[in-house]
N, C-alpha and C. Protein backbone atom coordinates (compact mmCIF):
# COMPACT_ATOMS: atom_id res chain seq x y z
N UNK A 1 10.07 6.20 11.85
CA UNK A 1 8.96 5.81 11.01
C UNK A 1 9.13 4.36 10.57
N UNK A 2 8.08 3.80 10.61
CA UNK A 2 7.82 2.15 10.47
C UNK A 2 7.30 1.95 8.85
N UNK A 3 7.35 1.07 8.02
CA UNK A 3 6.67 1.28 6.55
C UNK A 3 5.67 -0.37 7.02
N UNK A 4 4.74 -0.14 6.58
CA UNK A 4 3.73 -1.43 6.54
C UNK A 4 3.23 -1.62 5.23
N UNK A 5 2.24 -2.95 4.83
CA UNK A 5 1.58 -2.96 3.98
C UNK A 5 0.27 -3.94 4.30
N UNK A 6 -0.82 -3.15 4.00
CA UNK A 6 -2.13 -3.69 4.02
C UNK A 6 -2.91 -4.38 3.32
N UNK A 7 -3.70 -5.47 3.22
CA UNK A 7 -4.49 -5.99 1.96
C UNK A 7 -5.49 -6.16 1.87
N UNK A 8 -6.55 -5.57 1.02
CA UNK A 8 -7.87 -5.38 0.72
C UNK A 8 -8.31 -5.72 -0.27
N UNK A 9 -9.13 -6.34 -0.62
CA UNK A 9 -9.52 -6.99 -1.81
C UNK A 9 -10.50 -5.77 -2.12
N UNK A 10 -10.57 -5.49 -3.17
CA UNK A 10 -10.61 -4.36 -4.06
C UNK A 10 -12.58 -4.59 -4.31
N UNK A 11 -13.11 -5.73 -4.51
CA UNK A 11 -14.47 -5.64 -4.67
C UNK A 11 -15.48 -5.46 -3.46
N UNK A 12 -14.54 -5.37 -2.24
CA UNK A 12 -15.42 -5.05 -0.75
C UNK A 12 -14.50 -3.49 -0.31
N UNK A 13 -13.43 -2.96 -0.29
CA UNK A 13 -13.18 -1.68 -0.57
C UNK A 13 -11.71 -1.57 -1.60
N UNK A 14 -11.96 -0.47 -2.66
CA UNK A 14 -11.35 -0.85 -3.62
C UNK A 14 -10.08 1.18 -2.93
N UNK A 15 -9.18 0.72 -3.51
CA UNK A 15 -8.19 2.55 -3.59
C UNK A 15 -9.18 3.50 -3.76
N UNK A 16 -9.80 2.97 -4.54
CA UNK A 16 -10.45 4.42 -4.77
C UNK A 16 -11.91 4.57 -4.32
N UNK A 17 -12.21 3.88 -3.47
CA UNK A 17 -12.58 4.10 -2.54
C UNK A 17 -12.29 4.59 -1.10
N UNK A 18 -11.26 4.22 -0.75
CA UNK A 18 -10.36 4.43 -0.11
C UNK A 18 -10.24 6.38 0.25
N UNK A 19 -9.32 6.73 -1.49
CA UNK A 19 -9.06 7.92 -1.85
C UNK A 19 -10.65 8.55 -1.84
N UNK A 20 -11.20 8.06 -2.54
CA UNK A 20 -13.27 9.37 -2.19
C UNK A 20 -13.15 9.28 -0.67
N UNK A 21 -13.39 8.46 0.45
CA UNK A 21 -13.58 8.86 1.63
C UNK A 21 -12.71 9.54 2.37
N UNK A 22 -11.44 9.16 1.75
CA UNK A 22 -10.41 10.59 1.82
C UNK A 22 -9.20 10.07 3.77
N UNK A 23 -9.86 8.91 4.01
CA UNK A 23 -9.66 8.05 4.79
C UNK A 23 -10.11 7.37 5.23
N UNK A 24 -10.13 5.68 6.48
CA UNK A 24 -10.48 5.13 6.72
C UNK A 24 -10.14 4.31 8.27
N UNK A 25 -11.42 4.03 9.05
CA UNK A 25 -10.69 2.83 10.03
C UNK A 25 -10.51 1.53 9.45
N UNK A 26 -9.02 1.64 9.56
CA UNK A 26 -8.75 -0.04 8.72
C UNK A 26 -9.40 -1.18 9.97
N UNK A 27 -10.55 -1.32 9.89
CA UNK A 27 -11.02 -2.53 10.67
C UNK A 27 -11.31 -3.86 9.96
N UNK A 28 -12.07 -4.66 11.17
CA UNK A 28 -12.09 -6.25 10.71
C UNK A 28 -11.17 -6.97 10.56
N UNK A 29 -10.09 -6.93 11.28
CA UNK A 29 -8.75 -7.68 11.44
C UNK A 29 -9.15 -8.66 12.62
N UNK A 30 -9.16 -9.59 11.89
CA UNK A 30 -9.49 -10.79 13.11
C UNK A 30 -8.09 -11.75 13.07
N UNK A 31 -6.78 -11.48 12.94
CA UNK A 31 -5.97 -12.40 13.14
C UNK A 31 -4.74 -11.84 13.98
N UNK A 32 -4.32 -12.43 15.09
CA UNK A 32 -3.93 -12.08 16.33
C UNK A 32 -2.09 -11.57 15.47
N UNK A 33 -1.91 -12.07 14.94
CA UNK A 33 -0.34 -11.63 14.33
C UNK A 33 -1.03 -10.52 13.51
N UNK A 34 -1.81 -10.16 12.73
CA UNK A 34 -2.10 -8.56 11.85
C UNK A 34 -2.35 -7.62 13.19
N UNK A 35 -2.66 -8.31 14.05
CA UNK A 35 -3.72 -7.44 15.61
C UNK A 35 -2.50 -6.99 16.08
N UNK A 36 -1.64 -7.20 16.11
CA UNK A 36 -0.26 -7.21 16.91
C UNK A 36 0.75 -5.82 15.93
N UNK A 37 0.25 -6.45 14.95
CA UNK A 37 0.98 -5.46 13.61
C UNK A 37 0.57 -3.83 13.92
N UNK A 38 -1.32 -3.99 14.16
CA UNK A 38 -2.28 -2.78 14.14
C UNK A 38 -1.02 -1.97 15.13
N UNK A 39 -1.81 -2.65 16.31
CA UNK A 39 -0.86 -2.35 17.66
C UNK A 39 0.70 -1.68 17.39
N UNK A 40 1.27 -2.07 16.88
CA UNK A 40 2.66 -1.37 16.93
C UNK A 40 2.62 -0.25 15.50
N UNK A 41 1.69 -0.35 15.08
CA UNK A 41 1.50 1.14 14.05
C UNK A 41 1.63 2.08 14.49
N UNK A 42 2.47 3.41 14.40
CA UNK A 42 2.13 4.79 14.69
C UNK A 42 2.14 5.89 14.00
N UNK A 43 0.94 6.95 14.32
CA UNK A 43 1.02 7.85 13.73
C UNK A 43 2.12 8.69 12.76
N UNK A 44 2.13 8.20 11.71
CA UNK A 44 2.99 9.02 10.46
C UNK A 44 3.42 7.97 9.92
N UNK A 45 3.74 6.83 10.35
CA UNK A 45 4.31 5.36 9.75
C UNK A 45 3.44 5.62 8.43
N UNK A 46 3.97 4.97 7.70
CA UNK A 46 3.64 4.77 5.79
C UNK A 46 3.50 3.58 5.54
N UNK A 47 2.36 3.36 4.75
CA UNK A 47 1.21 2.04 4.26
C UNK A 47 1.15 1.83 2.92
N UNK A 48 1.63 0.65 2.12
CA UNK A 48 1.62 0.34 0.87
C UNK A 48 -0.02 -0.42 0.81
N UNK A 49 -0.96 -0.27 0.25
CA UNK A 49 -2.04 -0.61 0.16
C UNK A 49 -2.12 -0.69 -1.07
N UNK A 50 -2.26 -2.82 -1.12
CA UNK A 50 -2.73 -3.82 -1.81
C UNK A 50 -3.90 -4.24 -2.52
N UNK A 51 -4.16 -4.50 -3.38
CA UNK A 51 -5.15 -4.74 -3.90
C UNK A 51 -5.16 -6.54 -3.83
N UNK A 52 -5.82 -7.39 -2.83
CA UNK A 52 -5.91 -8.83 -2.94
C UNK A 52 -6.90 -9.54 -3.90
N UNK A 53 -6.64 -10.62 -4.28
CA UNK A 53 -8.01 -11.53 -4.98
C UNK A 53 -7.56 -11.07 -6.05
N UNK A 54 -8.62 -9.82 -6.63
CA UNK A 54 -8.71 -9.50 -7.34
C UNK A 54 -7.85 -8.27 -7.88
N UNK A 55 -7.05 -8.54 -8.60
CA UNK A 55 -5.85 -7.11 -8.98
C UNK A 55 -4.21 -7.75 -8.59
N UNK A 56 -4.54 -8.09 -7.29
CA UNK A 56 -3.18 -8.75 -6.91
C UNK A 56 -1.99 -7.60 -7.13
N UNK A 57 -1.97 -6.35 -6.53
CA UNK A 57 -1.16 -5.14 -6.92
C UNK A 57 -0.91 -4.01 -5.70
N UNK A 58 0.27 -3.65 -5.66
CA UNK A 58 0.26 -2.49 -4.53
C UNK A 58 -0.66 -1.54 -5.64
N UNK A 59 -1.14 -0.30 -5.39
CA UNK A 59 -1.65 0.45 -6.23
C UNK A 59 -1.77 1.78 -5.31
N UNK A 60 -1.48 1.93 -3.90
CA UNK A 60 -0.94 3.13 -3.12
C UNK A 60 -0.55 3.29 -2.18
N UNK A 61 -0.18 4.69 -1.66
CA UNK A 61 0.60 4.97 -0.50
C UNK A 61 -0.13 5.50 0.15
N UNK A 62 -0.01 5.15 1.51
CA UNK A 62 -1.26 5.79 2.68
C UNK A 62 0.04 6.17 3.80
N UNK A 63 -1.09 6.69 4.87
CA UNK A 63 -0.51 7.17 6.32
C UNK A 63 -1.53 6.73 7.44
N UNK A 64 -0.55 6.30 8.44
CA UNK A 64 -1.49 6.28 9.62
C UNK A 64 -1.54 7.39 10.62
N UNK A 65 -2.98 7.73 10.45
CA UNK A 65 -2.99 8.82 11.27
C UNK A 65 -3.88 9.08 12.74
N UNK A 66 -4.08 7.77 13.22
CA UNK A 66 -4.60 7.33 14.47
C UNK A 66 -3.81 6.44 14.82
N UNK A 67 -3.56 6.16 16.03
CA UNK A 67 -2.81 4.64 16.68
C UNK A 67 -4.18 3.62 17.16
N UNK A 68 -3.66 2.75 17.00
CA UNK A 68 -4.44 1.52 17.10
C UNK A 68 -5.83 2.45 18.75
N UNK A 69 -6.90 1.49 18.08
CA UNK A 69 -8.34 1.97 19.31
C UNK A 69 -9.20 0.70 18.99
N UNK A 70 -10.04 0.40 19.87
CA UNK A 70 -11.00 -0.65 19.84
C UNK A 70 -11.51 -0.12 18.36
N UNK A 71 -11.99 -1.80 17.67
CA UNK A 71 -12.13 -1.82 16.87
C UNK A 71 -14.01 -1.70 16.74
N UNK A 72 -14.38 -0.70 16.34
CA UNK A 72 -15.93 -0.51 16.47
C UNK A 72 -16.92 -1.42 15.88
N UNK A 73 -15.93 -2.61 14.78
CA UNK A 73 -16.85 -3.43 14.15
C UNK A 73 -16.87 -4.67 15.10
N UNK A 74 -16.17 -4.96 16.22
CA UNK A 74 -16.24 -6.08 16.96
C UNK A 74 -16.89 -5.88 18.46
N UNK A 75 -16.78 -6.85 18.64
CA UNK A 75 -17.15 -7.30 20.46
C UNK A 75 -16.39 -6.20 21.35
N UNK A 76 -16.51 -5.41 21.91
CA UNK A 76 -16.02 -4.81 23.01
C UNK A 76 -14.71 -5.69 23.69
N UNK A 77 -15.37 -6.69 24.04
CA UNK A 77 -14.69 -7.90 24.83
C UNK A 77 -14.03 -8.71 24.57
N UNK A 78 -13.81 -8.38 23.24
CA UNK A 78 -12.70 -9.38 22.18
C UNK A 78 -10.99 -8.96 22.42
N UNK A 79 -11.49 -7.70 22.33
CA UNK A 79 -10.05 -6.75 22.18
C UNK A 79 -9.43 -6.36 20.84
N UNK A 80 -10.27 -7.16 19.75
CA UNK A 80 -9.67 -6.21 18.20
C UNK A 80 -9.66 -5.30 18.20
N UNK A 81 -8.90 -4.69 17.51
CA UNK A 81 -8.01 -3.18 17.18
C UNK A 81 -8.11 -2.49 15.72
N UNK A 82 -7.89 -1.36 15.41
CA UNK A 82 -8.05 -0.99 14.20
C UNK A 82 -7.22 0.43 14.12
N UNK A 83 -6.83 1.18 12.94
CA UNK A 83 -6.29 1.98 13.03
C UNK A 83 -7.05 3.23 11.86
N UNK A 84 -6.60 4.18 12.22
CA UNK A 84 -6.55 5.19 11.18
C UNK A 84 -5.82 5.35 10.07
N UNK A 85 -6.52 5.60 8.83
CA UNK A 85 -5.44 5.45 7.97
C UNK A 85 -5.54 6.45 6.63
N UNK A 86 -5.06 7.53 6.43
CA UNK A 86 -5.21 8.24 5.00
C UNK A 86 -4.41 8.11 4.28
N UNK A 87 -5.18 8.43 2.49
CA UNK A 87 -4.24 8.13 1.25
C UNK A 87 -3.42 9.01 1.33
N UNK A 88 -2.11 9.09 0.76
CA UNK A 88 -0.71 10.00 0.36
C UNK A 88 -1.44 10.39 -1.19
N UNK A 89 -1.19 9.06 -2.11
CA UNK A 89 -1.43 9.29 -3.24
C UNK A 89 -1.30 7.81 -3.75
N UNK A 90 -2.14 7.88 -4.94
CA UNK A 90 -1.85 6.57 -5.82
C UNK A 90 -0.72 6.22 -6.71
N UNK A 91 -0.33 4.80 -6.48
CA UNK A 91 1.15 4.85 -7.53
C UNK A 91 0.95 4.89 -9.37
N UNK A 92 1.25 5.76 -9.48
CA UNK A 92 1.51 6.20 -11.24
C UNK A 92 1.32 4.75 -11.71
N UNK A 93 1.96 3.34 -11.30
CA UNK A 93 1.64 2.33 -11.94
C UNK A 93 1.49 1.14 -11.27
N UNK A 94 0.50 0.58 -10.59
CA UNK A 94 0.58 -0.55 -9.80
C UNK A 94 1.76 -1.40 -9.95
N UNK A 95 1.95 -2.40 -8.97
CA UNK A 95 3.22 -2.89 -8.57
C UNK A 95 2.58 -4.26 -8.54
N UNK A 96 2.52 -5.20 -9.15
CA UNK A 96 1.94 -6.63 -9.13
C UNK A 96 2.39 -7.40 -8.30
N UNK A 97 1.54 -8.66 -7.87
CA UNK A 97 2.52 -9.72 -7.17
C UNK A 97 3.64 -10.14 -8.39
N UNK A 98 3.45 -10.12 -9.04
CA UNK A 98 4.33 -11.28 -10.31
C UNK A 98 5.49 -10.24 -10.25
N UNK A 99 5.32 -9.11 -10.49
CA UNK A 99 7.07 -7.82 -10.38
C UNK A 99 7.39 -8.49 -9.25
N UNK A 100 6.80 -8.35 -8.29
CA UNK A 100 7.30 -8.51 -6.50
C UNK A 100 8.02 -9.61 -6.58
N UNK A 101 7.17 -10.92 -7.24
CA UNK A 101 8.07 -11.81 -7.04
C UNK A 101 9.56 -12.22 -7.31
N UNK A 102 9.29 -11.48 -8.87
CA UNK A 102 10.41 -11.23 -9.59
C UNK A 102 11.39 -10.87 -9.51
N UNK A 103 11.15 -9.56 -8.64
CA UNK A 103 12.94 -8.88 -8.30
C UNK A 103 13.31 -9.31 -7.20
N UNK A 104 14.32 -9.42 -7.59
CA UNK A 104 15.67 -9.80 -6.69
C UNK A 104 15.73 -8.99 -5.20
N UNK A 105 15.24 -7.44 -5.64
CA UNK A 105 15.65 -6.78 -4.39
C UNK A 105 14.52 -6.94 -3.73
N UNK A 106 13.20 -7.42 -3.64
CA UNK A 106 12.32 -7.86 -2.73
C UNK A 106 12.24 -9.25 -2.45
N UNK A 107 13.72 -9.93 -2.70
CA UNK A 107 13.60 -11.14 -2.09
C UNK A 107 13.03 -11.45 -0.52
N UNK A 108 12.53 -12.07 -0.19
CA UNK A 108 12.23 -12.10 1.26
C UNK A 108 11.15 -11.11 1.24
N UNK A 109 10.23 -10.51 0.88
CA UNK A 109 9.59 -9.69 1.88
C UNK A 109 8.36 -10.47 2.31
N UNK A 110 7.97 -9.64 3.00
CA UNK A 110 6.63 -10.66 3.98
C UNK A 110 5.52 -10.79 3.21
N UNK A 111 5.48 -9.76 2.20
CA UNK A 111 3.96 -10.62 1.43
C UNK A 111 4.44 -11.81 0.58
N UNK A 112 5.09 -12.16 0.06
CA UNK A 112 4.98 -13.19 -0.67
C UNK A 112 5.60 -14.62 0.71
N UNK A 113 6.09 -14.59 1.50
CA UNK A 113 6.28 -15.49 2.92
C UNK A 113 4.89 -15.62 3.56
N UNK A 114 4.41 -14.65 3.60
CA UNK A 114 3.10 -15.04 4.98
C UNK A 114 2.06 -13.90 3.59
N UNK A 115 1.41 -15.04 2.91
CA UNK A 115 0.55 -14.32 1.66
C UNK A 115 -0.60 -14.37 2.52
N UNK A 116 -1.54 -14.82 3.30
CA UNK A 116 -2.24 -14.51 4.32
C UNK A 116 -2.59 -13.47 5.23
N UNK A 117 -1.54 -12.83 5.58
CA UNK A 117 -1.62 -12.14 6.29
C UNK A 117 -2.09 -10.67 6.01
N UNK A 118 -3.10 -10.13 6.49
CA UNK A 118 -3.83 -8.72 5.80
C UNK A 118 -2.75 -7.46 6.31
N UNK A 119 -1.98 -7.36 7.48
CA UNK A 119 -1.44 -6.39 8.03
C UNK A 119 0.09 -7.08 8.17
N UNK A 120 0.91 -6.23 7.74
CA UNK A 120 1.99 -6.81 7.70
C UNK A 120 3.03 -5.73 7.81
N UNK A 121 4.44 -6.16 8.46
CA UNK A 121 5.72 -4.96 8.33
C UNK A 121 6.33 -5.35 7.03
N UNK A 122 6.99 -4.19 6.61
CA UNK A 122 7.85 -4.39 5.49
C UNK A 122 9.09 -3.17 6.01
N UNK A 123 10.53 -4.10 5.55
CA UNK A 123 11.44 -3.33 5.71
C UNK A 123 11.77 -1.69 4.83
N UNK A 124 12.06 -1.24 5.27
CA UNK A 124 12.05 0.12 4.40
C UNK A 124 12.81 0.51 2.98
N UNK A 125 13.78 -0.53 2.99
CA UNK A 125 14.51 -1.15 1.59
C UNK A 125 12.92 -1.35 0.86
N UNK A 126 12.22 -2.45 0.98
CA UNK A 126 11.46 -3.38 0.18
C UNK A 126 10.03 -2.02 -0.22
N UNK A 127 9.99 -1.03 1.10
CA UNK A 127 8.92 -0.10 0.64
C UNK A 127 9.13 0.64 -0.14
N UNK A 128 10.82 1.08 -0.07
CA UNK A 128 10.87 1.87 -1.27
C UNK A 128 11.12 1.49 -2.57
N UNK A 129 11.66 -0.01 -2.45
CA UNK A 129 11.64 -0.26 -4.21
C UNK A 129 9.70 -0.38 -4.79
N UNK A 130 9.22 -0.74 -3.99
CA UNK A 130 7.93 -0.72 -4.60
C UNK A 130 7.53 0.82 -5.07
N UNK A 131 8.06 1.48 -4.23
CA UNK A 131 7.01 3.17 -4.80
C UNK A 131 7.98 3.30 -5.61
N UNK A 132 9.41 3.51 -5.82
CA UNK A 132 9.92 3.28 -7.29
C UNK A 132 9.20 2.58 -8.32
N UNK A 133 9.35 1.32 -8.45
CA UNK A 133 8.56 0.22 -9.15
C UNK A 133 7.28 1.13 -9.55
N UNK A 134 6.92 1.48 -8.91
CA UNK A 134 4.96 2.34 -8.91
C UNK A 134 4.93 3.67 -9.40
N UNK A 135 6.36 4.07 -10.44
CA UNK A 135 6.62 5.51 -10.69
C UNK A 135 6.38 5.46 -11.94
């Protein structure tokens, strides 16, 4: 099992939105390093899902439960990708960028290095201090 983390700005789909549809195709990934990320996702891997812009917070735990498939919001002919993805559950207490930055034991992780990036790996150390952190 692989741990990832995703980022969605919360006023175009928010967690709980997310959680009412009860899942989602994480589409509209137009950047060839997140496209690459989709791609090596697999079924059962675990998703920290971000709140960007606005909130700036992990706020839950998801699953992927499709492997990467053409992405239905693009060009056929492009080749974007998208995945399946359902909630686990929400964390008891969001996890901020400002904690993240803060501790020591998520030195290095990839959201605060490549803050850009919507689809991203995270080592399995750094996923689990966050769902701690989120208890």
């Amino acid at each position: 099992m692989k741990t990832w983390l995703v980022k969605q700005e919360p006023t175009s789909y928010s967690w709980d939105d997310f959680s009412r549809d009860g899942g989602t195709a994480w589409t509209g990934v137009r950047n060839h390093q997140a496209k690459k990320n989709l791609e090596t996702m697999r079924a059962g891997d675990r998703v920290l899902f971000y709140h960007s812009v606005v909130g700036k917070a992990v706020v839950g735990e998801a699953e992927v439960v499709r492997e990467a498939y053409p992405d239905p919001t693009a060009d056929p002919d492009d080749g974007w990708v998208c995945v399946g993805l359902r909630p686990v559950k929400p964390l008891r207490r969001p996890v901020t960028l400002e904690q993240i930055k803060s501790d020591p034991d998520l030195d290095g992780i990839a959201l605060v290095r490549q803050s850009r990036l919507s689809v991203m790996p995270l080592a399995l150390a750094h996923f689990k201090k966050i769902l701690e952190l989120g208890r």
